[in-house]
Protein backbone atom coordinates (compact mmCIF):
# COMPACT_ATOMS: atom_id res chain seq x y z
CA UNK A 1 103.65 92.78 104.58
CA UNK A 2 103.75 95.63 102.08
CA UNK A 3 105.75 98.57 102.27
CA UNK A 4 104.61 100.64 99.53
CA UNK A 5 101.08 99.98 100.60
CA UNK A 6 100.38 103.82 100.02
CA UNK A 7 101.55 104.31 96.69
CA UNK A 8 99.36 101.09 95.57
CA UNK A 9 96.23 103.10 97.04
CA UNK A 10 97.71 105.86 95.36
CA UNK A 11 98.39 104.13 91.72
CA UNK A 12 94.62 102.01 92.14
CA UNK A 13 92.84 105.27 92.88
CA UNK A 14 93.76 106.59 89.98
CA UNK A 15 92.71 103.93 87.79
CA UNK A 16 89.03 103.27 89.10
CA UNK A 17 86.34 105.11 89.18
CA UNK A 18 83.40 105.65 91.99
CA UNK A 19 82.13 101.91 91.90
CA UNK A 20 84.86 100.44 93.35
CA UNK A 21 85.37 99.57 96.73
CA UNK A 22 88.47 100.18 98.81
CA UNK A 23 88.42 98.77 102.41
CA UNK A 24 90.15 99.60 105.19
CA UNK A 25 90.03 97.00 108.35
CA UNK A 26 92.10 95.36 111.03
CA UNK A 27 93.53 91.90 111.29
CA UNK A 28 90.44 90.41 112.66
CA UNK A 29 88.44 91.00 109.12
CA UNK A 30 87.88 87.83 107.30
CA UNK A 31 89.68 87.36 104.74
CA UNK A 32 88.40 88.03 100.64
CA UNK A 33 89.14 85.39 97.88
CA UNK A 34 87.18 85.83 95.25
CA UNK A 35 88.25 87.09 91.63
CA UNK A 36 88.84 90.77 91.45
CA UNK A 37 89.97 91.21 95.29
CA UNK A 38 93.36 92.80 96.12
CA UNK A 39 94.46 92.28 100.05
CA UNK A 40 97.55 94.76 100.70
CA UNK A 41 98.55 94.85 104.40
CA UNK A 42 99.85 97.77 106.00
CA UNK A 43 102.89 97.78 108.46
CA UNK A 44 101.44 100.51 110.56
CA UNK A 45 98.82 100.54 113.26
CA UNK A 46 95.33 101.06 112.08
CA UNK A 47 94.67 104.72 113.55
CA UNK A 48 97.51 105.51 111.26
CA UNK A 49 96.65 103.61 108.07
CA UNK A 50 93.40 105.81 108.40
CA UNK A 51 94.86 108.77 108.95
CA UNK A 52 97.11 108.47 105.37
CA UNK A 53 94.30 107.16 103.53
CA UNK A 54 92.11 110.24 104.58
CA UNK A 55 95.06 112.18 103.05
CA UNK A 56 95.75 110.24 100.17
CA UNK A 57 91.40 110.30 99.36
CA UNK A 58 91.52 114.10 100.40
CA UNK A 59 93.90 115.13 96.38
CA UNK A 60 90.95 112.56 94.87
CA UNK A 61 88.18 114.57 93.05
CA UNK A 62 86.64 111.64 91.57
CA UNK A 63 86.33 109.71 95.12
CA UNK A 64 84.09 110.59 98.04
CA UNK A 65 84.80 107.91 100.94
CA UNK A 66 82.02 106.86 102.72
CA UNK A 67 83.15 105.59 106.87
CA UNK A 68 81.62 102.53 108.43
CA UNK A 69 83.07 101.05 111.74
CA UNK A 70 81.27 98.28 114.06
CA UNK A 71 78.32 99.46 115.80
CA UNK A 72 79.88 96.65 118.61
CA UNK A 73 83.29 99.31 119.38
CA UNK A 74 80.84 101.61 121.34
CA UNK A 75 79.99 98.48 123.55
CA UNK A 76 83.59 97.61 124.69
CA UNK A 77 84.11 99.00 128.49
CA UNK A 78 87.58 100.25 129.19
CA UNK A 79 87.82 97.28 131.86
CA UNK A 80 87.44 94.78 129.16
CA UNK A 81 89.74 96.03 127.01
CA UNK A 82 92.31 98.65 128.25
CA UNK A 83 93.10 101.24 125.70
CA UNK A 84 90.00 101.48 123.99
CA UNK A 85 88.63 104.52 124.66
CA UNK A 86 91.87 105.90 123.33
CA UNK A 87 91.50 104.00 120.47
CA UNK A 88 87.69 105.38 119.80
CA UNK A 89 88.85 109.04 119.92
CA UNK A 90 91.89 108.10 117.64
CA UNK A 91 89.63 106.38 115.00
CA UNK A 92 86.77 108.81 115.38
CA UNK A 93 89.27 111.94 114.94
CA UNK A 94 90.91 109.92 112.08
CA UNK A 95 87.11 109.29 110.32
CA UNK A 96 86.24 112.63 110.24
CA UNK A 97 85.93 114.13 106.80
CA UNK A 98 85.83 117.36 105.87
């Protein structure tokens, strides 16, 4: 768990440019080993985490973010899994760049 996951987005966004990669994803992502891959977990729930790193990208001139989220969400029935629609409109509010 990492507390000062923000200002290690902040402090990494400043020191690479527009090739690099910075993912955002829930618990159920696989998890990255090879060289050159840094995995810092966030102690907040994931409509959140997006919400700060639209802020945090939104002061970056150098990066334009670029959203991707599983096709599969818009599949899952409300029966199935209580709270999702909630969930959709929090993410897709939280994805919304402008």
């Amino acid at each position: 768990m990492n507390a000062n996951w923000e200002e290690i987005l902040k402090n990494r966004l400043e020191l690479y440019g527009h090739r690099n990669w910075h993912l955002v994803a829930d618990s159920a992502y696989p998890a990255q080993s090879k060289p050159g891959i840094e995995t810092i977990v966030a102690d907040a729930d994931h409509t959140t985490v997006l919400e700060r790193v639209k802020t945090i990208l939104g002061v970056c001139k150098h990066v334009m973010p670029n959203v991707y989220t599983d096709r599969e969400l818009t599949f899952v029935r409300e029966e199935d899994a209580p709270g999702v629609t909630s969930y959709r409109e929090k993410t897709e509010h939280s994805i919304q760049w402008s």
